[in-house]
Protein backbone atom coordinates (compact mmCIF):
# COMPACT_ATOMS: atom_id res chain seq x y z
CA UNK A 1 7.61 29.53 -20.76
CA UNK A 2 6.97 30.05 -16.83
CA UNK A 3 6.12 33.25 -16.00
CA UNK A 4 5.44 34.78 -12.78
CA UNK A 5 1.96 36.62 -11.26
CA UNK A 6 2.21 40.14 -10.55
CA UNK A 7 -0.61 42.44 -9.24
CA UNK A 8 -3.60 43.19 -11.52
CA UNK A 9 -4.92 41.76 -14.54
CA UNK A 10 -2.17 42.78 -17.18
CA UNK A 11 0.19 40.59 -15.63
CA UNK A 12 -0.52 37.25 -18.11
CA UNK A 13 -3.07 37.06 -20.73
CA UNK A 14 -5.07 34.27 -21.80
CA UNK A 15 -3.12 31.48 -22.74
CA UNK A 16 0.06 32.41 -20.92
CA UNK A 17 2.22 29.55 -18.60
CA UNK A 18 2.35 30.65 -14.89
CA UNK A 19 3.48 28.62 -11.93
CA UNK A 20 1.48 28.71 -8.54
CA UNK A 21 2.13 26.95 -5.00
CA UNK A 22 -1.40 25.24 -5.52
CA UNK A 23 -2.90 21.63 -6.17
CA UNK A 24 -6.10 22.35 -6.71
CA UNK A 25 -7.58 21.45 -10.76
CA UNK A 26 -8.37 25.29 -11.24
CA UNK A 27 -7.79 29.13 -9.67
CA UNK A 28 -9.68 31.73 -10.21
CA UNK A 29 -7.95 35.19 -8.69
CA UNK A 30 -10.03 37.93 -7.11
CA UNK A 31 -9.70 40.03 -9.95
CA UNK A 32 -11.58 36.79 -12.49
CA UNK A 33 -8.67 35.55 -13.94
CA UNK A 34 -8.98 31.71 -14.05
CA UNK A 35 -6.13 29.26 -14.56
CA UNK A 36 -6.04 25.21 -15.43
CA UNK A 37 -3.72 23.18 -13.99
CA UNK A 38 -1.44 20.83 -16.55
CA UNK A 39 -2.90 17.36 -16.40
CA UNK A 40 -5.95 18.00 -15.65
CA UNK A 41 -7.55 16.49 -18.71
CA UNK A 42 -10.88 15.81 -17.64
CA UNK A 43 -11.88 19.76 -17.98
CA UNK A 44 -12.92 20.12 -21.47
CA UNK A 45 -11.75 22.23 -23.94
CA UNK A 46 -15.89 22.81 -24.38
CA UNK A 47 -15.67 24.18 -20.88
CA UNK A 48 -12.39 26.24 -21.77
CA UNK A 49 -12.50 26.50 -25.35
CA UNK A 50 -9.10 28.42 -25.21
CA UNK A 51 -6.90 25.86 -22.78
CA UNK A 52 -5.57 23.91 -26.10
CA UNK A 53 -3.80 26.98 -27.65
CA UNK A 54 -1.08 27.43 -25.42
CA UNK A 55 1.96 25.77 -25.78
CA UNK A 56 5.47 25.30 -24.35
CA UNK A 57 9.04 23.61 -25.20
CA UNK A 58 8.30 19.84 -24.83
CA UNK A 59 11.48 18.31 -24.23
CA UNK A 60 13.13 18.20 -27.74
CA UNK A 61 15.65 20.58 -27.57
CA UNK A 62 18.84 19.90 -29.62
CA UNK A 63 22.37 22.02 -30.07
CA UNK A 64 23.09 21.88 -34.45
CA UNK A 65 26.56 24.09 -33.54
CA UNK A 66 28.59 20.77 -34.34
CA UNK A 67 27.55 21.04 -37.60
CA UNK A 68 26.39 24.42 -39.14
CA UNK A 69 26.70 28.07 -36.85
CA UNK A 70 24.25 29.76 -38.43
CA UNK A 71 20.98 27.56 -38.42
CA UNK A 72 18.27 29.05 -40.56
CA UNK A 73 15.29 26.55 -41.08
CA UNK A 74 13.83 23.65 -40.09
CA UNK A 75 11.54 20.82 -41.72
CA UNK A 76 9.95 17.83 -40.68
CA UNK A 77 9.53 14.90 -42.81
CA UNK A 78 7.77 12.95 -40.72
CA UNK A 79 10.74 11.02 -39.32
CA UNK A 80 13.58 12.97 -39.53
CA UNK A 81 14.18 16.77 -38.84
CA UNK A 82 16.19 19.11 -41.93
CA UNK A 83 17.97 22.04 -40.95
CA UNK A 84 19.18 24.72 -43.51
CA UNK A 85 22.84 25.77 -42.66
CA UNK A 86 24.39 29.11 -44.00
CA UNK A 87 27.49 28.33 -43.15
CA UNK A 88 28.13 25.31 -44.72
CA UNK A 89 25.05 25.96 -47.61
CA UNK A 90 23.60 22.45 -46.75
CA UNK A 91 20.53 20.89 -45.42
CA UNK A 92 21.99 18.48 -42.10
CA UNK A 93 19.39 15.59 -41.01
CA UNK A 94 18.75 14.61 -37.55
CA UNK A 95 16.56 12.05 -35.90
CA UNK A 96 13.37 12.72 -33.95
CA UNK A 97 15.57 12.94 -30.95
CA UNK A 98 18.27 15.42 -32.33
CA UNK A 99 20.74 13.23 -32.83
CA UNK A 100 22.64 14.18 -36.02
CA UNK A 101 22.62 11.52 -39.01
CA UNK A 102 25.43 12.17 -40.67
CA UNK A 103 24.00 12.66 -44.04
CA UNK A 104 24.36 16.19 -45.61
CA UNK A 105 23.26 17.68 -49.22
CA UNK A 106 24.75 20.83 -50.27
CA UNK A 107 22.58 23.93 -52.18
CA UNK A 108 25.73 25.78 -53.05
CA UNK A 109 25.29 25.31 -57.10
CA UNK A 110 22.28 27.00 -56.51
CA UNK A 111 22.68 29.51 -53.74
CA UNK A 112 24.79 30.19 -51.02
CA UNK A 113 22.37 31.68 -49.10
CA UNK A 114 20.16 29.02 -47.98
CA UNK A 115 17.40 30.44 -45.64
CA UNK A 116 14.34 28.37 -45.30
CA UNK A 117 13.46 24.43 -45.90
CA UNK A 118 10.41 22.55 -46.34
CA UNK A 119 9.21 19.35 -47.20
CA UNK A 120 6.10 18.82 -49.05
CA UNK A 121 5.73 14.95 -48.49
CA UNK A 122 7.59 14.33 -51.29
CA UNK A 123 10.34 16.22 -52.39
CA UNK A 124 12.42 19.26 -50.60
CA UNK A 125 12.07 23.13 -51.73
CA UNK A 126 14.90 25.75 -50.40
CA UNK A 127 14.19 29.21 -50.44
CA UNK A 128 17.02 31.33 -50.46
CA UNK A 129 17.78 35.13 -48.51
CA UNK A 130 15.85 36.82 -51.98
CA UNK A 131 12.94 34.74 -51.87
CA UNK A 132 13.58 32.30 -54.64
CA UNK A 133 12.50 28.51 -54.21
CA UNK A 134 14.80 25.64 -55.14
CA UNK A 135 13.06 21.91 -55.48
CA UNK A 136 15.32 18.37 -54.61
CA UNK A 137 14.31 15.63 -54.72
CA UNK A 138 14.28 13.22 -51.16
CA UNK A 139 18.18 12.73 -51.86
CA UNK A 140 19.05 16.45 -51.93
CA UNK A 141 19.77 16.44 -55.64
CA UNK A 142 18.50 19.17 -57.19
CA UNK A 143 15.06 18.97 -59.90
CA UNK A 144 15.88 21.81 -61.78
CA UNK A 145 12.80 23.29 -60.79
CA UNK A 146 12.57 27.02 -59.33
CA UNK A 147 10.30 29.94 -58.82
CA UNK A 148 10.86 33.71 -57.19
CA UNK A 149 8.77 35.22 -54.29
CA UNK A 150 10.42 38.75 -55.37
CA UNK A 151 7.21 40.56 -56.61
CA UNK A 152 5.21 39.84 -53.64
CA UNK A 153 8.09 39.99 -50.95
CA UNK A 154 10.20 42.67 -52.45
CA UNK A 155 13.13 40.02 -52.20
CA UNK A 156 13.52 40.17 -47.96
CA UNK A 157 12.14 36.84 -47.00
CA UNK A 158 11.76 34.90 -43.59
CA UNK A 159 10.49 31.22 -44.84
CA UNK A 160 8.51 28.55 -46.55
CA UNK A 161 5.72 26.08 -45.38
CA UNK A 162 3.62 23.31 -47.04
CA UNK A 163 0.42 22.69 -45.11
CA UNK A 164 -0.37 19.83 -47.49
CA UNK A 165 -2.34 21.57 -50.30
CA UNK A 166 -0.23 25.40 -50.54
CA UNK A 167 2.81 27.19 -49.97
CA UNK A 168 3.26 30.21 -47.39
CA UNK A 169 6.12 32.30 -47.19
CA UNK A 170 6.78 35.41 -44.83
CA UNK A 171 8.05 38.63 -46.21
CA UNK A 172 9.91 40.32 -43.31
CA UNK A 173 10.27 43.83 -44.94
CA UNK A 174 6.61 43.71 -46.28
CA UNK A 175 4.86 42.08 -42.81
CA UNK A 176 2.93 39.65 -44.55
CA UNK A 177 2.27 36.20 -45.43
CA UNK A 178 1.85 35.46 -48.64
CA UNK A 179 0.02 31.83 -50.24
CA UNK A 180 1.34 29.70 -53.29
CA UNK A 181 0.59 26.53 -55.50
CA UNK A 182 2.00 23.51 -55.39
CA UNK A 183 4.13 24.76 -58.47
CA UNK A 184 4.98 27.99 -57.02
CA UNK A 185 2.27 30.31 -58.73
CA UNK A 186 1.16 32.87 -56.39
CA UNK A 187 -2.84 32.88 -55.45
CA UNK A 188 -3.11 36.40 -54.78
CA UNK A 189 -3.66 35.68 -51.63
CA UNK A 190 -2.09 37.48 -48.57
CA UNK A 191 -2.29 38.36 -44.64
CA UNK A 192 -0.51 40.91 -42.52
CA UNK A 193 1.82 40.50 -39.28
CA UNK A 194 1.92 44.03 -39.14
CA UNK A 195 -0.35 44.74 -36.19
CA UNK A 196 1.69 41.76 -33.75
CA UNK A 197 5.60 41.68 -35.67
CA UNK A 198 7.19 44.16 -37.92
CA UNK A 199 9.56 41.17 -38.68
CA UNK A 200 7.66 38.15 -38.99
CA UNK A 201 10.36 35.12 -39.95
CA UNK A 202 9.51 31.64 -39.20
CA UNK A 203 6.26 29.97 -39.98
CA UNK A 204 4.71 26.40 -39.33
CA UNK A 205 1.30 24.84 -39.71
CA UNK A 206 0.14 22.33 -37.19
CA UNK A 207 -2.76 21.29 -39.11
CA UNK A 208 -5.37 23.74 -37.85
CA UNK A 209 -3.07 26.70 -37.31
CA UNK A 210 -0.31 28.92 -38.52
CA UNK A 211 2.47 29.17 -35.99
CA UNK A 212 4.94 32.65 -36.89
CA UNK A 213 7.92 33.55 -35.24
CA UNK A 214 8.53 37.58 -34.15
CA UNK A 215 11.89 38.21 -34.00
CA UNK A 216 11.21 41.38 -32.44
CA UNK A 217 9.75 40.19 -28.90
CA UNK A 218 11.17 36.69 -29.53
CA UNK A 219 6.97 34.92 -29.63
CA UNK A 220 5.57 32.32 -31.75
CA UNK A 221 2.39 34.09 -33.21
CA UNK A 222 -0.77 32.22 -33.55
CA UNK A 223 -3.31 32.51 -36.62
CA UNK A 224 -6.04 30.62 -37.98
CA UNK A 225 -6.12 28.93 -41.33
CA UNK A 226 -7.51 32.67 -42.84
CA UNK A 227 -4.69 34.36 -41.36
CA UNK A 228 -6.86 35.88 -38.55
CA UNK A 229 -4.52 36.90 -35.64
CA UNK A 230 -5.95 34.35 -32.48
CA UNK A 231 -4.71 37.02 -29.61
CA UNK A 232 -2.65 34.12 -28.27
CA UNK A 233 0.95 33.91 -28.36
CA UNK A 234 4.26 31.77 -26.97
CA UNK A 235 7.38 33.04 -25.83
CA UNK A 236 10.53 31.43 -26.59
CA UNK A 237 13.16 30.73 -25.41
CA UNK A 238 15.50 31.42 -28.49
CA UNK A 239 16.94 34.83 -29.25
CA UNK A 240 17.26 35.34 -32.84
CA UNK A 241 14.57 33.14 -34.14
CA UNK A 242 14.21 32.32 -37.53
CA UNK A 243 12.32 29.24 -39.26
CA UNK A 244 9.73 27.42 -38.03
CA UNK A 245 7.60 24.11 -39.09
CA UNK A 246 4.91 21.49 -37.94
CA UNK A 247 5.88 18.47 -35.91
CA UNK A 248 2.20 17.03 -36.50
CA UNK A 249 0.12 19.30 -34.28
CA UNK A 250 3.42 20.55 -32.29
CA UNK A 251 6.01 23.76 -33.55
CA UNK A 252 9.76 23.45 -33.72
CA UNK A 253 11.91 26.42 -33.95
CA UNK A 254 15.44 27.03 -34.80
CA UNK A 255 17.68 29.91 -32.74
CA UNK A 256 20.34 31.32 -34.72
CA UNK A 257 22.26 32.78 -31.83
CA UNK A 258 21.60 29.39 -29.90
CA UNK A 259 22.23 27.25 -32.57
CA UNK A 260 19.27 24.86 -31.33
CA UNK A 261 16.35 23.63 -32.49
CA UNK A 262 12.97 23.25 -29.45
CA UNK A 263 10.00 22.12 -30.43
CA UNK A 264 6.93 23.66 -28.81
CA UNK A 265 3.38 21.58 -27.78
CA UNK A 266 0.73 21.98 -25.77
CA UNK A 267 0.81 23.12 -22.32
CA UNK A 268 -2.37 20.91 -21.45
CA UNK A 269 -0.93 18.15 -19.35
CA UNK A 270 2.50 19.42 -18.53
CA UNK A 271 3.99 18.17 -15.48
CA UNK A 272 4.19 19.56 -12.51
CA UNK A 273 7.67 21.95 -11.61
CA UNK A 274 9.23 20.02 -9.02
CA UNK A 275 12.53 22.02 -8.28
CA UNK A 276 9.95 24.72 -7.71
CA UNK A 277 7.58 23.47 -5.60
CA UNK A 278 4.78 24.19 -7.92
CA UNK A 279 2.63 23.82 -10.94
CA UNK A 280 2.61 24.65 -14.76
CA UNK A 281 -1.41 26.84 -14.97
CA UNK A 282 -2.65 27.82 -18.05
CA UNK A 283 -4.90 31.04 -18.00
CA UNK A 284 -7.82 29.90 -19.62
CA UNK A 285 -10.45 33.27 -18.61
């Protein structure tokens, strides 16, 4: 998530990662931009009330290739990741570390196009590439339980979320977000990407935010819990990005053309980039 400085203000926005030859706790530029350096956790977040919303790849990084080619999405169940595979129609388990488990459930009785995954603390739901939602059970079998997304989404889908009490589910050819019971009946409730993706895909909720991918400039979006754009953004590092989900309050992210899943947290307290000579600054004014 580095980026450089150029000249002028437009070069980062709030929120951005940059990397200066400093030490000092803050830097404020001739032109008023101020940045924070990583670790300095003493400087409140009442002081900079924006410093907490950035966030960069934390470390977890794992390659899914082995397994599945065409990684779609990505749950959490609070010990374990759950990655959708469209290749082999199956959701693959992994540890918190990335290391693969060697357990495996297939969808293929019930679709073959597996896109999104999430787990709502109890049992799995798969949404498939038309927007319809499968339920199994924490072994993978299937509850004969399913309901459509069609008449909201028009059918082109990006995936599924359960922030504890609702469902949300991105419509990529609609640019919207749309909300869901626990049993799948739609709350007429709904919030546009339009004005920051035309192709919003992944979404996650870290427990105070929503988190959605644009595949378009390859940046994890940032709304609040209304679905109120929060004019900060990440980039990623994955081309092709497709699900999303929470990790507690941190973001992971699957790459289809990678074939890897990063997770994302906060860029408060990063470490310094020693091959560099420098340090991680967030742009907090």
């Amino acid at each position: 998530m580095a980026i450089t400085l150029g000249g002028g203000g437009s070069a980062s926005q709030i929120n951005e990662v940059v990397t200066l030859n400093n030490d000092t706790d803050t830097v404020t530029l001739a032109d008023g931009r101020v940045y924070l350096k990583g670790g300095v956790y003493e400087t409140t977040t009442s002081t900079y009330p924006l410093a907490s919303s950035s966030m960069q790849q934390i470390g977890v990084n794992f390659y899914v290739g082995a397994e599945d080619i065409y990684p779609q999405g990505v749950t959490w169940d609070g010990t374990f990741f759950w990655v959708i595979g469209t290749q082999g129609d199956e959701a693959l388990k992994y540890s918190s570390a990335g290391v693969y488990q060697s357990v495996a459930w297939s969808t293929a009785t019930q679709t073959v196009n597996p896109y999104a995954i999430t787990w709502d603390g109890t049992s799995f739901w798969v949404m498939d590439n038309v927007g319809v939602v499968f339920k199994y059970n924490a072994s993978g079998v299937y509850q004969s339980v399913s309901w459509s997304t069609a008449t909201e989404t028009g059918g082109s889908v990006g995936d599924i979320e359960w922030d504890g009490t609702f469902f949300w589910v991105t419509g990529t050819t609609n640019q919207a977000v749309y909300k869901y019971n626990s049993t799948g009946v739609y709350q007429s409730v709904s919030w546009s990407t339009a004005g920051e993706t035309t192709q919003p895909t992944g979404i996650a909720w870290d427990g105070t935010s929503f988190w959605v991918c644009d595949r378009v400039d390859e940046r994890l979006l940032k709304y609040n819990s209304s679905g109120v754009y929060q004019n900060a953004f990440v980039t990623l590092e994955e081309l092709n990005a497709s699900g999303a989900c929470g990790v507690g309050t941190n973001v992971a992210v699957t790459g289809v053309t990678s074939d890897r899943v990063r997770v994302y947290g906060a860029a408060i307290g990063v470490s310094s980039v020693a091959d560099r000579g420098a340090q991680n600054y967030v742009r907090v004014a």
